[in-house]
N, C-alpha and C. Protein backbone atom coordinates (compact mmCIF):
# COMPACT_ATOMS: atom_id res chain seq x y z
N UNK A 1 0.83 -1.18 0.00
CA UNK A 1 0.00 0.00 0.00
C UNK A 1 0.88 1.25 0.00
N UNK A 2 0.91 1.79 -1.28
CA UNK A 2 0.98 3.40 -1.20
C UNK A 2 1.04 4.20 0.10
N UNK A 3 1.83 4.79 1.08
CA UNK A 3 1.54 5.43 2.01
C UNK A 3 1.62 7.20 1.44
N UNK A 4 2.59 7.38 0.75
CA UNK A 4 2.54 9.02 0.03
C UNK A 4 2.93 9.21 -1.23
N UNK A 5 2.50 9.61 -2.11
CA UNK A 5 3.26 10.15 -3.36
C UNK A 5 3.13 11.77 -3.12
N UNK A 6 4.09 12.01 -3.74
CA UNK A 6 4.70 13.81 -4.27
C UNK A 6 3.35 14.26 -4.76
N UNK A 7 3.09 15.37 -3.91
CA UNK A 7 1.78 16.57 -4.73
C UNK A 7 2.22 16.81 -5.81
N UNK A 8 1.65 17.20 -7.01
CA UNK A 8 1.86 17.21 -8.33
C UNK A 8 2.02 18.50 -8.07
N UNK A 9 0.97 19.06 -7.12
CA UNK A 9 1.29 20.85 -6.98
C UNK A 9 2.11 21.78 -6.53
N UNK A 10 3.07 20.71 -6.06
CA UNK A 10 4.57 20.64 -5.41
C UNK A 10 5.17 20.55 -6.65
N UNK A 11 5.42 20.15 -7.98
CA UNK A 11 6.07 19.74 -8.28
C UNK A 11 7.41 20.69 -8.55
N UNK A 12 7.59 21.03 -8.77
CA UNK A 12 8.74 22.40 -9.39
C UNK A 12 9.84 21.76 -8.26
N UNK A 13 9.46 21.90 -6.74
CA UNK A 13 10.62 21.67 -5.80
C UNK A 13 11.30 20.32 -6.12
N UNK A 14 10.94 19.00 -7.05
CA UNK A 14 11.58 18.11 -7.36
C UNK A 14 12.36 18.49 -8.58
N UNK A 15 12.72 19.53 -9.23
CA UNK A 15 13.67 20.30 -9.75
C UNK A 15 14.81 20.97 -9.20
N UNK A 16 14.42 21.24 -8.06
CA UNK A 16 15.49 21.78 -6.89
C UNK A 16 17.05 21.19 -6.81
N UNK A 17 18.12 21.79 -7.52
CA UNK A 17 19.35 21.06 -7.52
C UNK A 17 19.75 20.78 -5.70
N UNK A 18 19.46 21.82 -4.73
CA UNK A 18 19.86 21.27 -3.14
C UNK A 18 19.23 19.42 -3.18
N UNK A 19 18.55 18.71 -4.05
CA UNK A 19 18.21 17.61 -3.91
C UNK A 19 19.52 16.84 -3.87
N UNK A 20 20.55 17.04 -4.53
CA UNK A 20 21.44 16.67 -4.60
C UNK A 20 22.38 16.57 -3.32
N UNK A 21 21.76 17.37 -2.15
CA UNK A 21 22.89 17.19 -0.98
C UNK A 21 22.31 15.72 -0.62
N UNK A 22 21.28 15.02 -0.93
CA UNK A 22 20.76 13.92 -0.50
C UNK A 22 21.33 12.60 -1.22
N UNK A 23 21.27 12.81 -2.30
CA UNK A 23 21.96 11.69 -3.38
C UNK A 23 22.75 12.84 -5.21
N UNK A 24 24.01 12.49 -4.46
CA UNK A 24 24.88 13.32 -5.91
C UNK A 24 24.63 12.77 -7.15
N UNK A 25 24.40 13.34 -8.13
CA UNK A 25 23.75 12.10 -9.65
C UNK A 25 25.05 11.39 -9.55
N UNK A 26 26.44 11.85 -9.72
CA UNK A 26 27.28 10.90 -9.11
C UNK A 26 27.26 9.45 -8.85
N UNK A 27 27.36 9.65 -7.56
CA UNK A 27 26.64 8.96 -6.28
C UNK A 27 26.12 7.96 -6.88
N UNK A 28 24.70 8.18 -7.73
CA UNK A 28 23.72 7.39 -8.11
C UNK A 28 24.03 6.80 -9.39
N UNK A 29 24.62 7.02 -10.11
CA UNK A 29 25.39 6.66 -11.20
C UNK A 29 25.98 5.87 -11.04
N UNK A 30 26.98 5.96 -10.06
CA UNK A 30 28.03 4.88 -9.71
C UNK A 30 27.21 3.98 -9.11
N UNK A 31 26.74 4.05 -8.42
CA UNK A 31 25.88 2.97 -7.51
C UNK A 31 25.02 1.94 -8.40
N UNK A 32 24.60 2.56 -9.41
CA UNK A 32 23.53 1.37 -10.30
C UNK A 32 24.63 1.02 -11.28
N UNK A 33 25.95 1.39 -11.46
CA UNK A 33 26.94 1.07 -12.42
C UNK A 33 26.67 -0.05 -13.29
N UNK A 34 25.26 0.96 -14.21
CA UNK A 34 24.97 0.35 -15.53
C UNK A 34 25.68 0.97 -16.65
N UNK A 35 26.08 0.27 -17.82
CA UNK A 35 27.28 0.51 -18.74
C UNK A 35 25.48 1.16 -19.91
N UNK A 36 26.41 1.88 -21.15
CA UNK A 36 26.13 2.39 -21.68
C UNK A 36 24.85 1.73 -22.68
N UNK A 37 24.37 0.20 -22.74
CA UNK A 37 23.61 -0.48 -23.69
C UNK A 37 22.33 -0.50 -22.57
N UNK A 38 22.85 -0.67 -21.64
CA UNK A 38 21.81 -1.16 -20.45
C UNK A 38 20.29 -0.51 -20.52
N UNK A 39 19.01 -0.94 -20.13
CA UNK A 39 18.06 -0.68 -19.59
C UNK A 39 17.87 -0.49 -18.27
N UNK A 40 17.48 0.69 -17.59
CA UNK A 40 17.04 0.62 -16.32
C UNK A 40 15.85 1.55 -15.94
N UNK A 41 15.09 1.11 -14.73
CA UNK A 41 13.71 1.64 -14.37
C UNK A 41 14.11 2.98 -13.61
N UNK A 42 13.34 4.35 -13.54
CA UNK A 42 13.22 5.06 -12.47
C UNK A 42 12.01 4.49 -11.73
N UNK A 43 11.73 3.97 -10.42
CA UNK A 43 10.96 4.38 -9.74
C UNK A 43 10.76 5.28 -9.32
N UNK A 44 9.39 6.30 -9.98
CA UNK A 44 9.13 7.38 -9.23
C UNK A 44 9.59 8.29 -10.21
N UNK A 45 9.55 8.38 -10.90
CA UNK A 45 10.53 9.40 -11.70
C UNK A 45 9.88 10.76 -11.83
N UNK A 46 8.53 10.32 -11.19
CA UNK A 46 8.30 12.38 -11.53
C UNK A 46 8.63 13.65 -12.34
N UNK A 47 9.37 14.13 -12.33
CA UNK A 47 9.37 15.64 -13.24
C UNK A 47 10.86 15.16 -13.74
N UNK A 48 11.58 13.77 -13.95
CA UNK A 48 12.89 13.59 -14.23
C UNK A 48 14.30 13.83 -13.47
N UNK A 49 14.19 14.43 -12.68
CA UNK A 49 15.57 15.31 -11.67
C UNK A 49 16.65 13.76 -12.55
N UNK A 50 16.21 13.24 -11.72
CA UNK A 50 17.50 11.78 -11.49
C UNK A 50 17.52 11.22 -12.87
N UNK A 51 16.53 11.39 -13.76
CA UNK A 51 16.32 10.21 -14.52
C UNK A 51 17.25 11.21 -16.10
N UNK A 52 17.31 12.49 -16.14
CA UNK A 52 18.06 13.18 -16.85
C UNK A 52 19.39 13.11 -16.49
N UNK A 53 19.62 12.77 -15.35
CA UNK A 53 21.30 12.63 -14.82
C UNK A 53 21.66 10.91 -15.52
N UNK A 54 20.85 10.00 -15.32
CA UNK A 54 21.28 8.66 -15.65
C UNK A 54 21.06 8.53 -16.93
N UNK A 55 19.99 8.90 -17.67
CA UNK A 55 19.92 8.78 -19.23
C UNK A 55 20.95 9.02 -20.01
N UNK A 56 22.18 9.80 -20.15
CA UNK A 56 22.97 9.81 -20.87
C UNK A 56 24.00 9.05 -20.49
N UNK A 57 24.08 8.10 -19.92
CA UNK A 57 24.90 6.80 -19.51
C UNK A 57 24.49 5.90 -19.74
N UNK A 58 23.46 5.73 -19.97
CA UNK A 58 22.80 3.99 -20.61
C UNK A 58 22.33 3.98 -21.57
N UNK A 59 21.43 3.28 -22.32
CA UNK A 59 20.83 2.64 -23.60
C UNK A 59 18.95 3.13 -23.59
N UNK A 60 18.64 3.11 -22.34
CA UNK A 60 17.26 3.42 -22.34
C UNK A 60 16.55 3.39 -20.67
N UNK A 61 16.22 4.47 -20.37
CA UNK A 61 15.49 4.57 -19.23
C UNK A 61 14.07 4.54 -19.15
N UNK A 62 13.41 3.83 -18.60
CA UNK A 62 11.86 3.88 -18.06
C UNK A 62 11.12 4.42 -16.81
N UNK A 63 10.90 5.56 -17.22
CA UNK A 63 10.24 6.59 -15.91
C UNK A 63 9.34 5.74 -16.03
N UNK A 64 9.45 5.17 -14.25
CA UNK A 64 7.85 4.82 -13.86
C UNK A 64 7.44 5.67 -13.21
N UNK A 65 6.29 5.61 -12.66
CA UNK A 65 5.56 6.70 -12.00
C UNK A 65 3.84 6.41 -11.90
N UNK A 66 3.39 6.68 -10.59
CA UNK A 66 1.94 6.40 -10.68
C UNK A 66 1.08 7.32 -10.87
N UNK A 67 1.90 8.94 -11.27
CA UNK A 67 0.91 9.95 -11.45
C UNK A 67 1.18 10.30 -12.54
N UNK A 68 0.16 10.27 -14.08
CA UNK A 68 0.47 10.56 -14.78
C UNK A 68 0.40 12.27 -15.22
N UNK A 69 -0.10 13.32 -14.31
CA UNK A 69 0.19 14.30 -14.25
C UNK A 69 1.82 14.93 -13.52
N UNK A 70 2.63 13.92 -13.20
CA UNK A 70 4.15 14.23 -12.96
C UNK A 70 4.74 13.79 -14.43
N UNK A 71 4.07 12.96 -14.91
CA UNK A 71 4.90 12.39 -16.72
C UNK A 71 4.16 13.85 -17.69
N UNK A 72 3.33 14.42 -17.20
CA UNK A 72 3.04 15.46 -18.14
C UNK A 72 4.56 16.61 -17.72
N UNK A 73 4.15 16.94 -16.46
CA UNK A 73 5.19 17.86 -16.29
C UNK A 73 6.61 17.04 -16.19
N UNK A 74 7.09 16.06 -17.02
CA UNK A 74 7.99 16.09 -17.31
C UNK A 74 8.00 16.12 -18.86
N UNK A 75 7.12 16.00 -19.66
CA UNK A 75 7.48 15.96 -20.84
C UNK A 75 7.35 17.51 -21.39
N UNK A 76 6.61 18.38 -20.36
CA UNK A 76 6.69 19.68 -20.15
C UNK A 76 7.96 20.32 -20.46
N UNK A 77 8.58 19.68 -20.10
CA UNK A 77 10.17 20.02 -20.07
C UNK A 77 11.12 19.67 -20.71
N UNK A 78 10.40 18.24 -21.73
CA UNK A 78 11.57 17.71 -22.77
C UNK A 78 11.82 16.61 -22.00
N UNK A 79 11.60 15.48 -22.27
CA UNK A 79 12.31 14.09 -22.53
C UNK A 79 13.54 13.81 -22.88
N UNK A 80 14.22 13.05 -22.59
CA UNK A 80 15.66 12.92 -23.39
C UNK A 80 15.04 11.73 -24.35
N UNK A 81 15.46 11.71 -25.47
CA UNK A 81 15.17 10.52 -26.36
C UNK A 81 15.22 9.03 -26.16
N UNK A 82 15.80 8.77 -25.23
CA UNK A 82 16.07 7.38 -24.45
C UNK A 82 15.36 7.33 -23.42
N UNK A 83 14.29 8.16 -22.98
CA UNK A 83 13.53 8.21 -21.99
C UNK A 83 12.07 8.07 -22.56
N UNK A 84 11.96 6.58 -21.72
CA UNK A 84 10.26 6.40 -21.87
C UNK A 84 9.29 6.33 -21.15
N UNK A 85 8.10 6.79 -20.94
CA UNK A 85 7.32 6.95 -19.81
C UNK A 85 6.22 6.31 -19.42
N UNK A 86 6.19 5.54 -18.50
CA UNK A 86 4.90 4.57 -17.85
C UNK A 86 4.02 4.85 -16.90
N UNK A 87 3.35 5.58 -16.77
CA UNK A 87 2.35 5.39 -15.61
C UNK A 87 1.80 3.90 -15.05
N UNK A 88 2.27 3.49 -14.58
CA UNK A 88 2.34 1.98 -13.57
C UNK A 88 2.33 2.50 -12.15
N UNK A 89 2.08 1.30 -11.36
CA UNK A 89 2.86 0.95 -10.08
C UNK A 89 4.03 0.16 -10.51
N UNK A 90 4.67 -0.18 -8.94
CA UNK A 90 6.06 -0.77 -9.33
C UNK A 90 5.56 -2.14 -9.01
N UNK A 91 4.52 -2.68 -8.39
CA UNK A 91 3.88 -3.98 -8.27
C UNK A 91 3.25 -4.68 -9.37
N UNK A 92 2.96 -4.06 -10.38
CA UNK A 92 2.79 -4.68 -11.68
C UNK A 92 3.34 -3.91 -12.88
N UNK A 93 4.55 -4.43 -13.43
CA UNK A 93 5.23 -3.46 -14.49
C UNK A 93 4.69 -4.54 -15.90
N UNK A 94 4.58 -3.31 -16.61
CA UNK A 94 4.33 -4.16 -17.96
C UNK A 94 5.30 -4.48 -18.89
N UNK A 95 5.99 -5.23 -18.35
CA UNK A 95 7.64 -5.82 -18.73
C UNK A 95 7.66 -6.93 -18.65
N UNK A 96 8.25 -7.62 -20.28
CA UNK A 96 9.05 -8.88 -19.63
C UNK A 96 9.80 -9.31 -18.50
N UNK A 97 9.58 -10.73 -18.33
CA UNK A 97 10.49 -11.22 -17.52
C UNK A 97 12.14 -10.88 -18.09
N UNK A 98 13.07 -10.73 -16.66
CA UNK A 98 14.48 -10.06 -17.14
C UNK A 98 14.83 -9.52 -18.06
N UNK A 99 13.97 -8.07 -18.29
CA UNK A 99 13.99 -6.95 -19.35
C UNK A 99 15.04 -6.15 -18.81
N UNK A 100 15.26 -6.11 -17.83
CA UNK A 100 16.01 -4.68 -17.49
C UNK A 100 17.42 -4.84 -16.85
N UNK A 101 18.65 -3.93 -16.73
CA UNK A 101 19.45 -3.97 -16.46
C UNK A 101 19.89 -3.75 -15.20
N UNK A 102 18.78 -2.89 -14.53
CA UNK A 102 18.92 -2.17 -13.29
C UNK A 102 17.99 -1.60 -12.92
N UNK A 103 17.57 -0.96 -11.44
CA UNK A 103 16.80 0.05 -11.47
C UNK A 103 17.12 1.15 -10.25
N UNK A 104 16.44 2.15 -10.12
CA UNK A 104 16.85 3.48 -8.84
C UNK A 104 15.47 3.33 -8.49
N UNK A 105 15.40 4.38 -7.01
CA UNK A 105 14.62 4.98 -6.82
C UNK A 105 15.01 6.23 -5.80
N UNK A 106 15.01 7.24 -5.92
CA UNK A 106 15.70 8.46 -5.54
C UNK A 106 14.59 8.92 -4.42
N UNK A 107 13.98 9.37 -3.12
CA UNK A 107 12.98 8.95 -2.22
C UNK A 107 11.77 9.24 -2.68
N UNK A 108 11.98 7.76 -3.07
CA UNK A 108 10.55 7.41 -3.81
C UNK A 108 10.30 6.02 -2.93
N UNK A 109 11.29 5.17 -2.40
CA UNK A 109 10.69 3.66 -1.77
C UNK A 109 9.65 3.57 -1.46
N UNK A 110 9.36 4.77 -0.19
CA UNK A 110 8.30 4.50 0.41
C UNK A 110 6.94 4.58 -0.05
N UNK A 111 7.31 4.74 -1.60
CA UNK A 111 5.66 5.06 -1.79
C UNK A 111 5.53 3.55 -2.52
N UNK A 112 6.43 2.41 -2.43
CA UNK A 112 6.23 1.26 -3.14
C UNK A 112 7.19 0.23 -2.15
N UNK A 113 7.02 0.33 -1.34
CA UNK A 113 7.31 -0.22 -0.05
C UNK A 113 7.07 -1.57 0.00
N UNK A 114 7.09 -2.97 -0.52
CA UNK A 114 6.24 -3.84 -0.59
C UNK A 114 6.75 -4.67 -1.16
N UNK A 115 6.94 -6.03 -0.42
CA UNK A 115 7.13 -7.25 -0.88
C UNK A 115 6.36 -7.75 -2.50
N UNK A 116 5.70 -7.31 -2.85
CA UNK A 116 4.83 -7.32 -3.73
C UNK A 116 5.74 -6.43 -4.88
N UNK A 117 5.93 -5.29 -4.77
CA UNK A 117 6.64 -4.19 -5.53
C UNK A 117 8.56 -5.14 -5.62
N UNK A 118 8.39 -5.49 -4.44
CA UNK A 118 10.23 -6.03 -4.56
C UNK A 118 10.34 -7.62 -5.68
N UNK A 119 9.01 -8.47 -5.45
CA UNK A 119 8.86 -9.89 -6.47
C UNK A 119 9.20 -9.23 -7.79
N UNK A 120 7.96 -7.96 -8.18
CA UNK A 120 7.95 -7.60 -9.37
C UNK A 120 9.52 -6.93 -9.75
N UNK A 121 9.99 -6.42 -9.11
CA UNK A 121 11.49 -6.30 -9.55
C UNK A 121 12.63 -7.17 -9.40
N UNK A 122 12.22 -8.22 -9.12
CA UNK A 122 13.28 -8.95 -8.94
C UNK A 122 12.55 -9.84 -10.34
N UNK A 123 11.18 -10.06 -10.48
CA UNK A 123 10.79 -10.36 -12.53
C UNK A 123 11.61 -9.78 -13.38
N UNK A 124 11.35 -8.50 -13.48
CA UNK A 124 11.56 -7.76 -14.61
C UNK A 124 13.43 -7.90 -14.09
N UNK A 125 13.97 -7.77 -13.49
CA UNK A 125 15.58 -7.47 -13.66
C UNK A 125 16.17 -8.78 -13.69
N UNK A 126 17.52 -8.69 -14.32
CA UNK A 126 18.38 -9.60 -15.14
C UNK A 126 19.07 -10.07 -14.02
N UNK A 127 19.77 -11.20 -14.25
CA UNK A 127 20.60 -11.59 -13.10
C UNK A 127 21.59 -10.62 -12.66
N UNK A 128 22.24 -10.37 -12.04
CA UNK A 128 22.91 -9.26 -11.65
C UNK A 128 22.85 -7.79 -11.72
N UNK A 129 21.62 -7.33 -11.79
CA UNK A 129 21.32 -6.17 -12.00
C UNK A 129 20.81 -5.58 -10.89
N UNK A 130 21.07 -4.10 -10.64
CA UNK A 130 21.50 -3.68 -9.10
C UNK A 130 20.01 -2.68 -9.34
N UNK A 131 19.78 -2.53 -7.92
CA UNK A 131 18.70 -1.58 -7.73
C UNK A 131 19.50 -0.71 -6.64
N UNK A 132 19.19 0.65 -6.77
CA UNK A 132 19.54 1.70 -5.47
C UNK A 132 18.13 2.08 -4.97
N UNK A 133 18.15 2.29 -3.86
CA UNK A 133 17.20 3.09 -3.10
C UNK A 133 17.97 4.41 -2.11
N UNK A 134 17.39 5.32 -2.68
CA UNK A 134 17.68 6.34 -1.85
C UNK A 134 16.55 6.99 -1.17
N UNK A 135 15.98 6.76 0.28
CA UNK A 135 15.11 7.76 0.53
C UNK A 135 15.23 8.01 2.16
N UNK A 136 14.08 8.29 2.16
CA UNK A 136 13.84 9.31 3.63
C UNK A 136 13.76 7.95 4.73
N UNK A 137 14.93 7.91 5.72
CA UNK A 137 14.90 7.20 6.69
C UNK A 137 13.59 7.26 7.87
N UNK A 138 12.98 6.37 8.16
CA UNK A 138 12.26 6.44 9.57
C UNK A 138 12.97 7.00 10.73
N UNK A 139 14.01 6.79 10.82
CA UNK A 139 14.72 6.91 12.02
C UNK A 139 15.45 8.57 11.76
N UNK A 140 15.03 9.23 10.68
CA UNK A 140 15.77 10.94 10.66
C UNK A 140 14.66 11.36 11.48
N UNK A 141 15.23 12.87 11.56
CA UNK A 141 14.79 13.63 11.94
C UNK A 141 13.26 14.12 11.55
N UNK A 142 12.92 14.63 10.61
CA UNK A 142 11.65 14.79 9.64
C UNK A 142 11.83 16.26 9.15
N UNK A 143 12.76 16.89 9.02
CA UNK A 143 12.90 18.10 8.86
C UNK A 143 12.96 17.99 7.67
N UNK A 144 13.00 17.41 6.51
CA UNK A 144 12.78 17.23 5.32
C UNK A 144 12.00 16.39 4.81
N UNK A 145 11.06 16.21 3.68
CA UNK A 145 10.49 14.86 2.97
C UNK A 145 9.31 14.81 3.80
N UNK A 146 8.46 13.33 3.80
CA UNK A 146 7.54 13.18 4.16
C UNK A 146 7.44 12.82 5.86
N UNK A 147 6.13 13.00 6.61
CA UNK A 147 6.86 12.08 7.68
C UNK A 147 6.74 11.03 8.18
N UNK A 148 7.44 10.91 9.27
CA UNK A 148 7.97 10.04 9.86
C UNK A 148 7.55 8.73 9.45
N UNK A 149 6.36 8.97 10.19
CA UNK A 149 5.73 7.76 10.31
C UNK A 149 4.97 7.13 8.57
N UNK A 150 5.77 7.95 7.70
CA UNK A 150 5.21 7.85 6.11
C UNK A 150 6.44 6.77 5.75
N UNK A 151 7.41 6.74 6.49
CA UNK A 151 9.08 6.27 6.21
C UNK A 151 9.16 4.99 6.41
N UNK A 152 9.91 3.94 5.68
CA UNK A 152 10.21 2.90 6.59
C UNK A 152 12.13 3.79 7.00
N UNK A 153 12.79 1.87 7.47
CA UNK A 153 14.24 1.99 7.46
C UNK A 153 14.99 1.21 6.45
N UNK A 154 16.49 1.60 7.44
CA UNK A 154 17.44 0.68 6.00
C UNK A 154 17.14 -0.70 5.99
N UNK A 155 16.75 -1.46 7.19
CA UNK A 155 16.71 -2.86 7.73
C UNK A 155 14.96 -3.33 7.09
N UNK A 156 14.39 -2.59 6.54
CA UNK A 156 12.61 -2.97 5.98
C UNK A 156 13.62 -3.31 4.29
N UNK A 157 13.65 -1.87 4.31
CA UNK A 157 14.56 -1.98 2.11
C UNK A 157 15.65 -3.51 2.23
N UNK A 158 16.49 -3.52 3.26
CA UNK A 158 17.21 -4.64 3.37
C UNK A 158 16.56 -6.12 2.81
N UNK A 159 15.77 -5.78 4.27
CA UNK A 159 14.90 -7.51 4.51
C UNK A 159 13.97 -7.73 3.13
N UNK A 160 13.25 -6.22 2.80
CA UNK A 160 12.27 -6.79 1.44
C UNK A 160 13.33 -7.47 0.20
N UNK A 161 14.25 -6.87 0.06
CA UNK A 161 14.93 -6.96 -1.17
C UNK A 161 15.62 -8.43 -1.10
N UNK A 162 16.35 -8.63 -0.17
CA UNK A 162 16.94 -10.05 0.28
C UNK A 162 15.26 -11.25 0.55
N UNK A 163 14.31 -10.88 0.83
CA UNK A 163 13.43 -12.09 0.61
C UNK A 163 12.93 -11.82 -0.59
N UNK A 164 12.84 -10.90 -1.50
CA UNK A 164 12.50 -11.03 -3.17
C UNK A 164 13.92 -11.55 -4.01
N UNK A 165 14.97 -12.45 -3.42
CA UNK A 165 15.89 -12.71 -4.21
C UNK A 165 16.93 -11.85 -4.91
N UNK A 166 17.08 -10.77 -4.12
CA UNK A 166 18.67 -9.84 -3.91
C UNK A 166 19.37 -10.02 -3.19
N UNK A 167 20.64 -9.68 -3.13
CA UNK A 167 21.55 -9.83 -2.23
C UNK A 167 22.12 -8.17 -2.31
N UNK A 168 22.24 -7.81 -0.50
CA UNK A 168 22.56 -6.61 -0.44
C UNK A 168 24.25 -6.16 -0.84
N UNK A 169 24.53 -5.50 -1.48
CA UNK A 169 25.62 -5.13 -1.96
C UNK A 169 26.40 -4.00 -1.29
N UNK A 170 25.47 -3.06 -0.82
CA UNK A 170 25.72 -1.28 0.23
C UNK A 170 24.70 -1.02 0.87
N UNK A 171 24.91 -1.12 1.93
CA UNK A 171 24.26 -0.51 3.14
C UNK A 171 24.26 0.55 4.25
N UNK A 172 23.58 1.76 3.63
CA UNK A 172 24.02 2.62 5.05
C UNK A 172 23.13 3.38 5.28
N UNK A 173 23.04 4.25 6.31
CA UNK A 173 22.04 5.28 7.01
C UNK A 173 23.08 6.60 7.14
N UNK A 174 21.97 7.53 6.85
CA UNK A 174 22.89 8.97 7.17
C UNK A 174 21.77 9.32 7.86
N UNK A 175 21.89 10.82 8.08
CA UNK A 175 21.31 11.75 8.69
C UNK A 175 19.82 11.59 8.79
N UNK A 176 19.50 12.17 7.44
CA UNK A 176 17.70 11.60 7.42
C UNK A 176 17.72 11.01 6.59
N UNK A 177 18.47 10.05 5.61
CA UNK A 177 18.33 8.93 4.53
C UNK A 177 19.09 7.74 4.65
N UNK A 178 18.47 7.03 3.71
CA UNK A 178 19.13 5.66 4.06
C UNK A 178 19.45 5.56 2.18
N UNK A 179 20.55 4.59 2.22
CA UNK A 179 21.28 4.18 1.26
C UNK A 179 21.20 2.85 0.84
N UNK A 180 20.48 2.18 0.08
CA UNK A 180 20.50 0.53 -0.18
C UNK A 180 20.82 0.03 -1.55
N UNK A 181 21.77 -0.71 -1.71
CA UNK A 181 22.65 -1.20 -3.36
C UNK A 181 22.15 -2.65 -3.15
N UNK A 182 20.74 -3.04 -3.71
CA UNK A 182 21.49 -5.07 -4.18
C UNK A 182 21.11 -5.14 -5.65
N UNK A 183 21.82 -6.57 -5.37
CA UNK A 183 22.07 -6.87 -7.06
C UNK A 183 21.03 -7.88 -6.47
N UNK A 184 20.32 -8.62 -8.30
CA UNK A 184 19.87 -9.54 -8.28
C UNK A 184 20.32 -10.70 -8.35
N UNK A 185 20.04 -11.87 -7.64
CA UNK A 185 20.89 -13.39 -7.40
C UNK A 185 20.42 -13.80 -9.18
């Protein structure tokens, strides 16, 4: 179950480069270290922030997203040509089995939080293909993002991903976010 998605009427602040003190495109780049042919999913991709930083490193990105008024205001803004857009959940993607190379989600988990959402990605991704999660820890503060009690932790993203058939690769907690790298077995 969905606990929050991003107000659409918010949206502009998911343009906000300070997003970046949270996860550097960097950062996130390296972390899904998909090579240039690859396919990989945004979960959540909203107005693009992340998904314009990773598109010119791979072969083809798939903004998912469950509001299709965040895929308007991103195409508002220009698409990159390797960017394609789904209004889905992440619990039923309309993808082959091991279509994809990888996937992110920049704090977006919690709005697909779910053993259910983790099977379906561990379908659609290839053997060794890494997922990142970057989002809003339970255990921060709440001075940013949604709250608290909207959050899981690093040890929920852990446990879902390792019983949908990942193995954790990076694990950590900062301030108010948590950091999670597995690959698929």
């Amino acid at each position: 179950m969905v606990k929050h998605t991003f107000p659409v009427d918010r949206a502009d602040a998911l343009d906000d480069p300070s997003r970046y003190v949270h996860c550097s495109r960097e950062e996130l780049r390296d972390s899904l270290g998909a090579g240039q042919m690859a396919t990989v999913l945004d979960l959540g991709s909203g107005t693009g922030f992340y998904t314009d930083d990773v598109a010119p490193g791979v072969g083809q990105v798939l903004g998912i997203d469950v509001q299709r008024a965040m895929h308007e205001r991103y195409r508002a803004n220009g698409v990159p040509a390797n960017v394609s857009l789904l209004t889905t959940p992440v619990d039923s993607l309309p993808l082959a089995d091991d279509a994809v190379d990888g996937a992110f989600s920049t704090m977006t988990y919690h709005e697909f939080a779910t053993p259910a959402a983790a099977a379906e990605l561990a379908r659609v991704c290839r053997s060794g293909a890494r997922v990142v999660s970057v989002d809003w820890s339970a255990t921060g503060a709440g001075d940013a993002g949604p709250p608290t009690d909207e959050r899981y932790d690093l040890a929920h993203a852990v446990e879902t991903f390792e019983a949908a058939g990942f193995r954790t690769v990076r694990a950590s907690t900062r301030q108010e976010t948590f950091v999670h790298v597995c690959r698929r077995v």
